[in-house]
N, C-alpha and C. Protein backbone atom coordinates (compact mmCIF):
# COMPACT_ATOMS: atom_id res chain seq x y z
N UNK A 1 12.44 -25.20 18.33
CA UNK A 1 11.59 -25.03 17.18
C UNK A 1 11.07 -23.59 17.17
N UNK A 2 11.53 -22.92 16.04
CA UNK A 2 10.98 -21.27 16.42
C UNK A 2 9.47 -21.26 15.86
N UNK A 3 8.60 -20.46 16.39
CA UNK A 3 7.33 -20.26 16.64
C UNK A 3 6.77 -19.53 15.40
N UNK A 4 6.20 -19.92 14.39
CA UNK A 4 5.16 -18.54 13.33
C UNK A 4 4.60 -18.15 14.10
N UNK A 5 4.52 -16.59 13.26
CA UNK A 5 3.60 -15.57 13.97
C UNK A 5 2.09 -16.10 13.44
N UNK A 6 1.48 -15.83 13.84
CA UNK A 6 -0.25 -16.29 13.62
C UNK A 6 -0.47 -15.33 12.88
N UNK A 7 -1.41 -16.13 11.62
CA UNK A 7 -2.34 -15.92 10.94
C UNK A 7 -3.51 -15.11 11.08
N UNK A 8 -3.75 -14.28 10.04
CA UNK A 8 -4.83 -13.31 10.45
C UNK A 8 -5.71 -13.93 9.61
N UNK A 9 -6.99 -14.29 9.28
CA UNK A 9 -8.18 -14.56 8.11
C UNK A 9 -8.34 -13.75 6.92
N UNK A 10 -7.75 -12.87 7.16
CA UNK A 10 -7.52 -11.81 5.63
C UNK A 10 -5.79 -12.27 4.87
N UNK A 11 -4.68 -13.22 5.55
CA UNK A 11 -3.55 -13.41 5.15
C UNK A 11 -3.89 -14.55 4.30
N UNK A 12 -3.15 -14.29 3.06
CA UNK A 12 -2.61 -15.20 1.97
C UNK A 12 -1.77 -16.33 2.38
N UNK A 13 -0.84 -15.88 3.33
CA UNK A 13 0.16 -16.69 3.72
C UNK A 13 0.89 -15.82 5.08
N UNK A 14 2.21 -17.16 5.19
CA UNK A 14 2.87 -16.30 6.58
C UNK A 14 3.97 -15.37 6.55
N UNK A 15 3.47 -14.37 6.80
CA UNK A 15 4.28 -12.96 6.58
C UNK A 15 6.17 -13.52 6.39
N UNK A 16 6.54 -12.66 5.63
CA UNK A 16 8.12 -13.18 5.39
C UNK A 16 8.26 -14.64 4.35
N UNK A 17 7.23 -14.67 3.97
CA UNK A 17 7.31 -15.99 3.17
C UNK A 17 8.08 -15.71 1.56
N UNK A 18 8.27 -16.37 0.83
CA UNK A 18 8.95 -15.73 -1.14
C UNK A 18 7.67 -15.72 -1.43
N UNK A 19 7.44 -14.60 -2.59
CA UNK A 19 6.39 -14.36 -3.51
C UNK A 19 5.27 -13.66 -2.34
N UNK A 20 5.73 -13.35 -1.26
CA UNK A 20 4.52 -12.42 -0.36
C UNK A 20 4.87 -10.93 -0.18
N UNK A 21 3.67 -10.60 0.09
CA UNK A 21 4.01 -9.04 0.74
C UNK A 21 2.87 -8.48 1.42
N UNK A 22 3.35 -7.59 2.56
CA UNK A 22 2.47 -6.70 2.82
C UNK A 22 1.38 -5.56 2.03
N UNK A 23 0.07 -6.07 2.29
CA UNK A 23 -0.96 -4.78 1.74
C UNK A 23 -2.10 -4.27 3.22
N UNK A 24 -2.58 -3.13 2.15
CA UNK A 24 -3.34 -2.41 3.24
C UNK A 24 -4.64 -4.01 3.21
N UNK A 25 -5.35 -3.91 4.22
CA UNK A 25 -6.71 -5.15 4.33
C UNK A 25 -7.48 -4.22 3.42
N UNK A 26 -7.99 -4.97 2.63
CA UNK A 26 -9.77 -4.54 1.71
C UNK A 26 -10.54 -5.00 2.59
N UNK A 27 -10.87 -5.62 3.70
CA UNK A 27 -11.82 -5.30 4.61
C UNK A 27 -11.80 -3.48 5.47
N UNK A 28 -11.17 -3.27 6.27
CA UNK A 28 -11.20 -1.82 6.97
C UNK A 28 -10.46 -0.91 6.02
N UNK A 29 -9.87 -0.77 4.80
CA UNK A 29 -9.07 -0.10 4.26
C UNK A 29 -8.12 0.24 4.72
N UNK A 30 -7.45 -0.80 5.67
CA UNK A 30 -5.98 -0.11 6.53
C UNK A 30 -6.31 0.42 7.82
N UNK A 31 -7.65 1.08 8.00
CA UNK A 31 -7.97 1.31 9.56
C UNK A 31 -7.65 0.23 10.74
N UNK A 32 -7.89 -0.94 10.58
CA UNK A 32 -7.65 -2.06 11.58
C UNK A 32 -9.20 -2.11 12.27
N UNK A 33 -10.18 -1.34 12.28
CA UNK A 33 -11.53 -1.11 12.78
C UNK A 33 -12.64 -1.38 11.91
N UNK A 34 -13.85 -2.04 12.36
CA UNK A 34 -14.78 -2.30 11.59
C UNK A 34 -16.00 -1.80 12.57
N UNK A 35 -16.97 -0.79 12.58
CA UNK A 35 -17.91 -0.66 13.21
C UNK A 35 -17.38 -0.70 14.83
N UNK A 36 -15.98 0.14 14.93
CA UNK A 36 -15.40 0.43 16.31
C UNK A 36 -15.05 -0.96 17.31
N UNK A 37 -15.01 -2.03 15.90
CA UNK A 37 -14.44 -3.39 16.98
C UNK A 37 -12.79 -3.41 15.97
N UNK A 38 -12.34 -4.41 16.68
CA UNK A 38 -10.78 -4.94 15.69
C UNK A 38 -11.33 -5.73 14.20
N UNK A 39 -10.48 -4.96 13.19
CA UNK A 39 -11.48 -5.76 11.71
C UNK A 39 -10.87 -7.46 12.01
N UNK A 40 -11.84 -7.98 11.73
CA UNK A 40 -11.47 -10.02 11.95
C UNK A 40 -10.88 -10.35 10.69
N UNK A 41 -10.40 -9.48 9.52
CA UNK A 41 -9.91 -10.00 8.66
C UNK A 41 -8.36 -9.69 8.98
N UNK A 42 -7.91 -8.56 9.21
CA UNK A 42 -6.51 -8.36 9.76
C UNK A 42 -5.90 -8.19 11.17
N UNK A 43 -7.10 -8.58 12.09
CA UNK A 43 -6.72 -8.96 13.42
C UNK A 43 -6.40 -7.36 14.03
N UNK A 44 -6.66 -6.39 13.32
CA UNK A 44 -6.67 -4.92 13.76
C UNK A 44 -5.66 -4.37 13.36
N UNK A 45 -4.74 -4.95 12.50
CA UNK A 45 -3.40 -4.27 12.25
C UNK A 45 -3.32 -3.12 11.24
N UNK A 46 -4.77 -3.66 10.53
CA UNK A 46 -4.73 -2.73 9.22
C UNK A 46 -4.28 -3.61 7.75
N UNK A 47 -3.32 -4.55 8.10
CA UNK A 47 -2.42 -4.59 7.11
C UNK A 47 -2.69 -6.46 6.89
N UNK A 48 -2.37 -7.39 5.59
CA UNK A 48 -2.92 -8.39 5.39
C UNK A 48 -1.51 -8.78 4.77
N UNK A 49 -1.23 -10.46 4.53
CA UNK A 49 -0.44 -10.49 3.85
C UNK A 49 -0.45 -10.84 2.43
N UNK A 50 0.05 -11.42 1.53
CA UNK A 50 -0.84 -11.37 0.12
C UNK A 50 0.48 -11.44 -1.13
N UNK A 51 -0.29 -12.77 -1.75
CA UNK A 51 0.37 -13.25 -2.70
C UNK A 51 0.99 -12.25 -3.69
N UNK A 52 2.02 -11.88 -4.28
CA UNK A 52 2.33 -11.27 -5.20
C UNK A 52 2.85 -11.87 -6.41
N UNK A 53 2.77 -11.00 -7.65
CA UNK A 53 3.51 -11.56 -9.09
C UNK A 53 1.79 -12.16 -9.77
N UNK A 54 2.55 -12.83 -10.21
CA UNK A 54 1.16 -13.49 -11.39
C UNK A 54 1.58 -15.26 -11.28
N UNK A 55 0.27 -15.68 -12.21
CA UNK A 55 1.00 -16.90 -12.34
C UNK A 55 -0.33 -17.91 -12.59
């Protein structure tokens, strides 16, 4: 059974999914840092995942 990568609290969904994509986090603006800790919305990466299109 292959393993998902874990969820960050700022992700829409699980990375590689249809209708997703990578954005910078609107919590740290892409830094991955919040007040010199890891931001808890993108787990420090900077980056979130996130519904795209309309609908």
């Amino acid at each position: 059974m292959a393993q998902e990568p874990p969820l960050n609290p700022g992700d829409d969904a699980v990375p590689g999914a249809p209708g997703t994509g990578e954005d910078v986090c609107p919590e740290c603006n892409g830094s991955g840092t919040l007040e010199g800790t890891d931001c808890k919305a993108c787990g420090g990466t900077g980056k979130v995942t996130q519904g795209i299109g309309g609908g």
